[in-house]
PDB file of N, CA and C in Angstrom:
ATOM      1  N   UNK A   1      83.522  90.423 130.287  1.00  0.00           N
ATOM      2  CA  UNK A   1      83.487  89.025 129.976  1.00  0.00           C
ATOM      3  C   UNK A   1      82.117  88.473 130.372  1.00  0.00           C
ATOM      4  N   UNK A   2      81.376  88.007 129.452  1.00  0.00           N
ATOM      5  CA  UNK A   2      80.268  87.420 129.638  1.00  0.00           C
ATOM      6  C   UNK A   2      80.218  85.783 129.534  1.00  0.00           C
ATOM      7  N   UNK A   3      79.835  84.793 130.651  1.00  0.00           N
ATOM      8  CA  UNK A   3      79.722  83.487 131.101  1.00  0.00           C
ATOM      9  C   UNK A   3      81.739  82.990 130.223  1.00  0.00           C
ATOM     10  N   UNK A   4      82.330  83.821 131.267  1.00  0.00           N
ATOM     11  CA  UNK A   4      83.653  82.982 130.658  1.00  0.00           C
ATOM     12  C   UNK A   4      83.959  83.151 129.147  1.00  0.00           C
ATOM     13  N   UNK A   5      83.249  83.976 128.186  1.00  0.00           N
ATOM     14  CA  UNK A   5      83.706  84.172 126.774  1.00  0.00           C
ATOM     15  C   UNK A   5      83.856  85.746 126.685  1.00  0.00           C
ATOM     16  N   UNK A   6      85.316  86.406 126.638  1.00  0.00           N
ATOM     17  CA  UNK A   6      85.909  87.728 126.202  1.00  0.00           C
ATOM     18  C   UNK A   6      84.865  88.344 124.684  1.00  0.00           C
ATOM     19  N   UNK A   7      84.701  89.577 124.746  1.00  0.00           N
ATOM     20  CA  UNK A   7      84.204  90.400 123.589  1.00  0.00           C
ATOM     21  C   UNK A   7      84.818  89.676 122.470  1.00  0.00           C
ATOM     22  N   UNK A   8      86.259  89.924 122.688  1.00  0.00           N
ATOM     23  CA  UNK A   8      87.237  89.398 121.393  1.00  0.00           C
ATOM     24  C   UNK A   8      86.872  87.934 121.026  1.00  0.00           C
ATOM     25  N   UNK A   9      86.260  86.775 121.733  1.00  0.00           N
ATOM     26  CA  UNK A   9      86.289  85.740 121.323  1.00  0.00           C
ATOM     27  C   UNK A   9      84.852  85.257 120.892  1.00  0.00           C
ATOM     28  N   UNK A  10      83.980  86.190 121.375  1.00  0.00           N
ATOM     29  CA  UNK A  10      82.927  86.238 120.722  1.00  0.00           C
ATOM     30  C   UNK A  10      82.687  86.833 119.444  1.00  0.00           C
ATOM     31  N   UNK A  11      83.557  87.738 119.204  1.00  0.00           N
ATOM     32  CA  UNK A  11      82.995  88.827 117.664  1.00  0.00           C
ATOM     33  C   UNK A  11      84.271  87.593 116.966  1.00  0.00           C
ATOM     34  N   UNK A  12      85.100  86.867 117.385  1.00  0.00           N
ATOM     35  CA  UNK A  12      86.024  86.022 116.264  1.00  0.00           C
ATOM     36  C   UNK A  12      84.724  85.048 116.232  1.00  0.00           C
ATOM     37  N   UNK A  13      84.669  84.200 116.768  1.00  0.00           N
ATOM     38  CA  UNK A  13      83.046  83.101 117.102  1.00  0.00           C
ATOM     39  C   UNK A  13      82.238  83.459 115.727  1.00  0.00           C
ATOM     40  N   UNK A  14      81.841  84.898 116.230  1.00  0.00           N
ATOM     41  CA  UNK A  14      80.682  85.007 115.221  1.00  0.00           C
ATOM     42  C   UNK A  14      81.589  85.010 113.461  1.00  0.00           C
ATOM     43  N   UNK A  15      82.413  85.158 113.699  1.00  0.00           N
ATOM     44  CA  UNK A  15      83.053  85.721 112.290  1.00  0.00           C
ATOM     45  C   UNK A  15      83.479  83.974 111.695  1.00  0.00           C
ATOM     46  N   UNK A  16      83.465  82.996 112.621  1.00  0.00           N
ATOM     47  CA  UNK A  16      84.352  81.783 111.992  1.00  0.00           C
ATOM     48  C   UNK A  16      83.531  81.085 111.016  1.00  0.00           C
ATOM     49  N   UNK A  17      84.020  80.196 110.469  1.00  0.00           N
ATOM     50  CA  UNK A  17      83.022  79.636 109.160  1.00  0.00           C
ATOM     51  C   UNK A  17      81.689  79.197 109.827  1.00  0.00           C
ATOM     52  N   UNK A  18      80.850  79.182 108.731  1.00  0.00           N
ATOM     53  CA  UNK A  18      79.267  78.892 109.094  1.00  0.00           C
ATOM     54  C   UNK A  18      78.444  79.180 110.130  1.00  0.00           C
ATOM     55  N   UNK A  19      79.553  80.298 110.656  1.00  0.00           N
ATOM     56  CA  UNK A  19      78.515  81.831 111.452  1.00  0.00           C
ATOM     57  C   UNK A  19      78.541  82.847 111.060  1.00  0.00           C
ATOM     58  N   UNK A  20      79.092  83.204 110.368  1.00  0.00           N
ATOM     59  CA  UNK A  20      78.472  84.391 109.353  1.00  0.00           C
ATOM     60  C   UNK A  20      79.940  85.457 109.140  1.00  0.00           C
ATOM     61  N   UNK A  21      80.104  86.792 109.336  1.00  0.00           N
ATOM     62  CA  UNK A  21      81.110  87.532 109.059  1.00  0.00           C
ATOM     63  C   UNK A  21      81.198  88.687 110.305  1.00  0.00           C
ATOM     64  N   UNK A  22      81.960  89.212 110.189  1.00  0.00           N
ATOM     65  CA  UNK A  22      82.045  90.606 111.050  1.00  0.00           C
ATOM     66  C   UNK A  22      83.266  91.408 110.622  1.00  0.00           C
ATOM     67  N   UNK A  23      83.091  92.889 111.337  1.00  0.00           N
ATOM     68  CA  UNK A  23      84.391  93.266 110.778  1.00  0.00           C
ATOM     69  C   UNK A  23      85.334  93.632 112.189  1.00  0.00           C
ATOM     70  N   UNK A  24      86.328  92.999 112.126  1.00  0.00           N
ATOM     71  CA  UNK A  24      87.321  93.082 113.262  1.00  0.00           C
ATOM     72  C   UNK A  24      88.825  94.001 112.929  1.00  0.00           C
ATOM     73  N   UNK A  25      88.943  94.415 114.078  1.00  0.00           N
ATOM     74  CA  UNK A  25      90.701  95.277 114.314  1.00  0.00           C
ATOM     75  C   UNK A  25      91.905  93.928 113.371  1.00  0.00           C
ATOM     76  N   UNK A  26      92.136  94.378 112.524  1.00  0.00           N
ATOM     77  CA  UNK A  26      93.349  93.490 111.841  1.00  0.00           C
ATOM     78  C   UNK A  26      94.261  92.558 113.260  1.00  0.00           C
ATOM     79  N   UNK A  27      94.547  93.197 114.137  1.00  0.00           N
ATOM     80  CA  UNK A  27      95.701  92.915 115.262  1.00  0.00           C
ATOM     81  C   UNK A  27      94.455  92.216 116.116  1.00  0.00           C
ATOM     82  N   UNK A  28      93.376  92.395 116.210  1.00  0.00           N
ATOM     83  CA  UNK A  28      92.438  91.040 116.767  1.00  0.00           C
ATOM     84  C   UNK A  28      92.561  89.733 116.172  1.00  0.00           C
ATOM     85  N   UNK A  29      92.314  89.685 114.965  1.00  0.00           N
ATOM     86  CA  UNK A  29      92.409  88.427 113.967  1.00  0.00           C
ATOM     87  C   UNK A  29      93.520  87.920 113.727  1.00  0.00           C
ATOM     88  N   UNK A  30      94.629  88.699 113.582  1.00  0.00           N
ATOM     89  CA  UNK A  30      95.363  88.378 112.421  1.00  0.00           C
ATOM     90  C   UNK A  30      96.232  87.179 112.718  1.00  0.00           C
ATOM     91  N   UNK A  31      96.244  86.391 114.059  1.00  0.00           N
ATOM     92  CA  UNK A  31      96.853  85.167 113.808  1.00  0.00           C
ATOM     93  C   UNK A  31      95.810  84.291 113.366  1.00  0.00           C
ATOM     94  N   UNK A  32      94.437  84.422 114.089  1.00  0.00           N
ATOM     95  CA  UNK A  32      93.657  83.290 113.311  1.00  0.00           C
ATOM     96  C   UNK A  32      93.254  83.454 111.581  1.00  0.00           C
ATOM     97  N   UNK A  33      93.946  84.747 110.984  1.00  0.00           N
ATOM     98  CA  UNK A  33      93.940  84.613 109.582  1.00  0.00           C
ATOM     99  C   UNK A  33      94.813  84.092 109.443  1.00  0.00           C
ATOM    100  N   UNK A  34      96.112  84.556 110.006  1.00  0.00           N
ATOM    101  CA  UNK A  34      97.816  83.467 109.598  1.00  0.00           C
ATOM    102  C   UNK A  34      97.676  82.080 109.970  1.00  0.00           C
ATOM    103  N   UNK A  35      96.480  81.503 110.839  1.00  0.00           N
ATOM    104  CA  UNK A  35      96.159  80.020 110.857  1.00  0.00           C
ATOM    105  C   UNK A  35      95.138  79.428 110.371  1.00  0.00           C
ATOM    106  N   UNK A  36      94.894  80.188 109.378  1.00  0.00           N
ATOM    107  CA  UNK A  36      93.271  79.816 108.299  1.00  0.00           C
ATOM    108  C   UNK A  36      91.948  79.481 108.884  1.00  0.00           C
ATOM    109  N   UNK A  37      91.821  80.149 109.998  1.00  0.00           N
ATOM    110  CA  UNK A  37      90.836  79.868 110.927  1.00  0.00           C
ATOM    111  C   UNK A  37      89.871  81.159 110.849  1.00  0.00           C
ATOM    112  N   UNK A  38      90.361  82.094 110.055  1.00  0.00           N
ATOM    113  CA  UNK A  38      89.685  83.056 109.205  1.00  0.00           C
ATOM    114  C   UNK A  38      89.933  83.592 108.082  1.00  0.00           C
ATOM    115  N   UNK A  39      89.592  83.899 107.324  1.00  0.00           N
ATOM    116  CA  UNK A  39      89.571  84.668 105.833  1.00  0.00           C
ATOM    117  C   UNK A  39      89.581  86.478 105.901  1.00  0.00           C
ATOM    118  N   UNK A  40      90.311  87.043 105.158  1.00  0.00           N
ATOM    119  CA  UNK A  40      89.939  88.369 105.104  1.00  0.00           C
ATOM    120  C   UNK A  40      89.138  88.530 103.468  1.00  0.00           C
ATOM    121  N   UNK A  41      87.829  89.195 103.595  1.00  0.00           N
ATOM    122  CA  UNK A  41      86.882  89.132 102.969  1.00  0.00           C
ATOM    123  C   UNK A  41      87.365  90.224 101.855  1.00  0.00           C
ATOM    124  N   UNK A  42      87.465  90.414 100.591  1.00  0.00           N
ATOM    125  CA  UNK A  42      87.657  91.096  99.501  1.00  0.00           C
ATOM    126  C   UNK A  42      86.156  92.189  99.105  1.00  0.00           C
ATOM    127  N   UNK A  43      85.647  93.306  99.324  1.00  0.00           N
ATOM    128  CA  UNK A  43      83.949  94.377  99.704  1.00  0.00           C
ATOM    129  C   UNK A  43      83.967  94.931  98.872  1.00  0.00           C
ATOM    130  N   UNK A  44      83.278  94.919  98.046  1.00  0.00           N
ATOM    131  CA  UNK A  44      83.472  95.817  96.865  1.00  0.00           C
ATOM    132  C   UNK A  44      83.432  97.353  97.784  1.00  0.00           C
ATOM    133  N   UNK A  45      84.136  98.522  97.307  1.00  0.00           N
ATOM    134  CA  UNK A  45      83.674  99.954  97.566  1.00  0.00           C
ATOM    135  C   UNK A  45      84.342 100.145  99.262  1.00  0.00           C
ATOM    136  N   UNK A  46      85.138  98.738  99.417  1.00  0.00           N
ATOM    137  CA  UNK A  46      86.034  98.863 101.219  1.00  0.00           C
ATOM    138  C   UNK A  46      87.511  99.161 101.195  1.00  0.00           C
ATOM    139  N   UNK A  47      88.300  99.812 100.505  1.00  0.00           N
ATOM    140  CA  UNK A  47      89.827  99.473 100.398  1.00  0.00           C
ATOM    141  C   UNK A  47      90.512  98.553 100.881  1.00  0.00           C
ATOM    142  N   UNK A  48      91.170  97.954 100.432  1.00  0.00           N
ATOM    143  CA  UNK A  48      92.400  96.905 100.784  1.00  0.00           C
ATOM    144  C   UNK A  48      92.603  97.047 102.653  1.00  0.00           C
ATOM    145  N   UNK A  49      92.682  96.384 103.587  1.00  0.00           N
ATOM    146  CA  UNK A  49      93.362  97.272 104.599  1.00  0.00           C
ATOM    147  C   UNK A  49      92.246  97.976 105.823  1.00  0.00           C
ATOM    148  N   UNK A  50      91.020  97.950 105.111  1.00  0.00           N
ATOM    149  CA  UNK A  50      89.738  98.711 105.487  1.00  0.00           C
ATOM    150  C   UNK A  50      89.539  99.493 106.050  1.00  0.00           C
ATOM    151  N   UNK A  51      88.697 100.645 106.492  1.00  0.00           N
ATOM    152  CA  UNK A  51      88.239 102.002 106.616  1.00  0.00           C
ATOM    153  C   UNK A  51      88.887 102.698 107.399  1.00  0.00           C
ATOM    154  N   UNK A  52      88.946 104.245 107.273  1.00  0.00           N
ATOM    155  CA  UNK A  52      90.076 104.941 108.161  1.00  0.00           C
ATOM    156  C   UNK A  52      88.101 105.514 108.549  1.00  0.00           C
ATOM    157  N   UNK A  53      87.963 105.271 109.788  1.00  0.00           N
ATOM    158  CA  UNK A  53      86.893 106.081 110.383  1.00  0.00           C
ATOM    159  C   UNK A  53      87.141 107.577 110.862  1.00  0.00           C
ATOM    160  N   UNK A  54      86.285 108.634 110.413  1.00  0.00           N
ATOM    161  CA  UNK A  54      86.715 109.923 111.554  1.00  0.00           C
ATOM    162  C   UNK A  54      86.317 110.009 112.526  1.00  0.00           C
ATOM    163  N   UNK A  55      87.169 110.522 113.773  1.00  0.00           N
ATOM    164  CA  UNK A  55      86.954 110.319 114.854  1.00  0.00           C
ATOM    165  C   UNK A  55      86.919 111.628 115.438  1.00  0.00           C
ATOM    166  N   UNK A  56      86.310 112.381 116.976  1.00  0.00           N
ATOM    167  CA  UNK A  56      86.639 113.656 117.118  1.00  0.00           C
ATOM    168  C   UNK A  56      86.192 113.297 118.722  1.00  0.00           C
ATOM    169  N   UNK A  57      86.581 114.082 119.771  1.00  0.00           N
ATOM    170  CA  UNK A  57      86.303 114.376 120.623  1.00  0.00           C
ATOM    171  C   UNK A  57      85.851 115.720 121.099  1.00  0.00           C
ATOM    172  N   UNK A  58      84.861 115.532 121.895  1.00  0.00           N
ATOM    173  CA  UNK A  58      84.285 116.774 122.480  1.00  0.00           C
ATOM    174  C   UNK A  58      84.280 116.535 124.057  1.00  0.00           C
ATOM    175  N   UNK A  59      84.520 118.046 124.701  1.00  0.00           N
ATOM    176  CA  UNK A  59      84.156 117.780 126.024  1.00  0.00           C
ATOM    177  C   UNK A  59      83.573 119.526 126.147  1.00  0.00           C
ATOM    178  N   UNK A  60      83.382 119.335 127.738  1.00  0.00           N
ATOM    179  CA  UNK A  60      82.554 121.054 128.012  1.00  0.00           C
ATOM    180  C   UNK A  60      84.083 121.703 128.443  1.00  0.00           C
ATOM    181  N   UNK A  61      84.181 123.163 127.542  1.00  0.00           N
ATOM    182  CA  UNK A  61      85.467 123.873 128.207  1.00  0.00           C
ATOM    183  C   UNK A  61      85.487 124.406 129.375  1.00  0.00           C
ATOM    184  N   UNK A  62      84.666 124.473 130.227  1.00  0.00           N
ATOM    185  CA  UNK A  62      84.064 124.285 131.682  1.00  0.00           C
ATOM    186  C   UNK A  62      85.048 123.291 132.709  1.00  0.00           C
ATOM    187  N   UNK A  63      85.061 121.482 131.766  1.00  0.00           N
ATOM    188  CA  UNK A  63      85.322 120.773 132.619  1.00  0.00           C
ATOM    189  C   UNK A  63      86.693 119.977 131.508  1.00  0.00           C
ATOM    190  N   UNK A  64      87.435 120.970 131.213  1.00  0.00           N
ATOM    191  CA  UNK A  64      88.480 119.909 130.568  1.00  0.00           C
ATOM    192  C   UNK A  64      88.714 118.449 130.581  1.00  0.00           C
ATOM    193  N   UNK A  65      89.207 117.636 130.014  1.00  0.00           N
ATOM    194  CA  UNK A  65      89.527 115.859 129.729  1.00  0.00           C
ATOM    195  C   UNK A  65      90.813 116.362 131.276  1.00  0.00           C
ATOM    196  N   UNK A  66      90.957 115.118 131.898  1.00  0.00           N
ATOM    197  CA  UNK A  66      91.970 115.007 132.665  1.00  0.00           C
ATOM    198  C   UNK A  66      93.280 114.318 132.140  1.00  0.00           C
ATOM    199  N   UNK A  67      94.153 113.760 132.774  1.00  0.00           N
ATOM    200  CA  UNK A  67      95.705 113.041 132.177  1.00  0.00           C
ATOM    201  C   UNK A  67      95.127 111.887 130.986  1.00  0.00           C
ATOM    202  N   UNK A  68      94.087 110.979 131.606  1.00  0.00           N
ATOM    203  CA  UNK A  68      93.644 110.231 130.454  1.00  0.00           C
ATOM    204  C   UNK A  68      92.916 110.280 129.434  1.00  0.00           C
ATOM    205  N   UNK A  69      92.000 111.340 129.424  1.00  0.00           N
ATOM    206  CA  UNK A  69      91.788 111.610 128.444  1.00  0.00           C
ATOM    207  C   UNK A  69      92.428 112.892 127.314  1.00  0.00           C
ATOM    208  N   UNK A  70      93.399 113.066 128.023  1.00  0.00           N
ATOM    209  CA  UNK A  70      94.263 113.987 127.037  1.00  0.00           C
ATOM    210  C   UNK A  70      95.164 113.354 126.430  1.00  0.00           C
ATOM    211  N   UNK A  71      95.110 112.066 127.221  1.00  0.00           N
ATOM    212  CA  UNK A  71      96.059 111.042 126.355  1.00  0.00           C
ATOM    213  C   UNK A  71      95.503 110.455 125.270  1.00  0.00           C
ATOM    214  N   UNK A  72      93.987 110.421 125.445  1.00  0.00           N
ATOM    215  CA  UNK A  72      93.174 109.390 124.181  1.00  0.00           C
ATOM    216  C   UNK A  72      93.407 110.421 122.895  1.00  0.00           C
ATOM    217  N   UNK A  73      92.914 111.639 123.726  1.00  0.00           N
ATOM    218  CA  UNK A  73      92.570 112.624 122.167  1.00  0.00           C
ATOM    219  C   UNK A  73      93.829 112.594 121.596  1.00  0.00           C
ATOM    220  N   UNK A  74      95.085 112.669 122.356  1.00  0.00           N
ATOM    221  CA  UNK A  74      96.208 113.102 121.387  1.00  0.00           C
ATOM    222  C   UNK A  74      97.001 111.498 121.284  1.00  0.00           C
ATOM    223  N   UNK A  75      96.312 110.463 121.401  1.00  0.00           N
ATOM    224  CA  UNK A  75      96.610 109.095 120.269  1.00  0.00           C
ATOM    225  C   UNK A  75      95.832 109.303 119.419  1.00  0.00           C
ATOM    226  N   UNK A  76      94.856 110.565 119.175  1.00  0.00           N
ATOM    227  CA  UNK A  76      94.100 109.892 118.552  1.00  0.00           C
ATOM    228  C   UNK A  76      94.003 110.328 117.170  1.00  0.00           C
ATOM    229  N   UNK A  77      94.913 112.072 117.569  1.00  0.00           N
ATOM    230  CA  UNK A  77      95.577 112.881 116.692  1.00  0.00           C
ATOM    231  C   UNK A  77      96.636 112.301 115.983  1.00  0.00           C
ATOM    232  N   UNK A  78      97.616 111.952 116.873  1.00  0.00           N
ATOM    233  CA  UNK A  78      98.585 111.508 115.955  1.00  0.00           C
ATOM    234  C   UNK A  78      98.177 110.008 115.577  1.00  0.00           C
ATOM    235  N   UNK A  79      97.281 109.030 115.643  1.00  0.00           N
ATOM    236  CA  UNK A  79      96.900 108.107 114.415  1.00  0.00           C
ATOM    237  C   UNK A  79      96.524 108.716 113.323  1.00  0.00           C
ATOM    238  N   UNK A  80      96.283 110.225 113.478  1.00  0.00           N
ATOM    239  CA  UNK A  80      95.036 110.766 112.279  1.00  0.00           C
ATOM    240  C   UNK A  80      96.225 111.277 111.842  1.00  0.00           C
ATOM    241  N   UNK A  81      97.510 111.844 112.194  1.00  0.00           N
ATOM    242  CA  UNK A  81      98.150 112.434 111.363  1.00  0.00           C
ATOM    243  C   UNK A  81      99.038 111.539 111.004  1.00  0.00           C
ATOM    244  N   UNK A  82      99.045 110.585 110.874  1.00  0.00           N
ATOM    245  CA  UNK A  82      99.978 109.276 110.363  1.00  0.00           C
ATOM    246  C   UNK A  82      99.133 108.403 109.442  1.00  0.00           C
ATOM    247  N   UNK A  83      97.718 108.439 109.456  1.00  0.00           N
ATOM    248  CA  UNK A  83      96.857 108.358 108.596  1.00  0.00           C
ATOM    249  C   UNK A  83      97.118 109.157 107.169  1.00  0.00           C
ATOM    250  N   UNK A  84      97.320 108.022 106.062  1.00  0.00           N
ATOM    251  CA  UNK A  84      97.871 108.731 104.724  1.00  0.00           C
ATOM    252  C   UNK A  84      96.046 108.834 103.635  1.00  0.00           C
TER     253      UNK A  84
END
C-alpha cells in the first residue's frame, strides 16, 4: 500500500473514465463494471473473457519448492487443466 491507496485501487483509478484504460483480473473490477463505474473494453484480436496467459514454474532440483510453493504450482496446474 502506497500513501493509503491499495495496488487494486490504483490500477481501478487509472482505468476510470478520463484516465485512460488498463487490463484488470475480471473478480478485481467486476462490481465497479456491475456499477458502471467501468466499462469492459471490446480489442480487436483479445477474446471475449480475455487472455489465458502460459504460465510455468521453475526451481533448482537441488532445492525443491516447499508446502507453498507446491501449492502455487499445483493451482496453477489445475487452472491450466480446467483451462478449455
Amino acid at each position: 500500500m502506497l500513501d493509503g491507496v491499495s495496488l487494486d485501487q490504483s490500477l481501478t483509478f487509472m482505468a476510470s473514465p478520463d484516465e485512460g484504460w488498463g487490463g484488470m483480473p475480471l473478480h478485481a473490477v467486476s462490481k465497479d463494471i456491475a456499477e458502471g463505474r467501468l466499462i469492459e473494453l471490446s480489442i480487436e484480436d483479445i477474446p471475449a473473457g480475455g487472455l489465458k496467459l502460459p504460465m510455468a514454474a521453475v526451481y533448482r532440483v537441488d532445492a525443491p519448492p516447499g508446502p507453498a510453493g507446491r501449492w502455487i504450482i499445483d493451482r496453477l496446474k489445475a487452472c491450466s487443466e480446467g483451462a478449455s
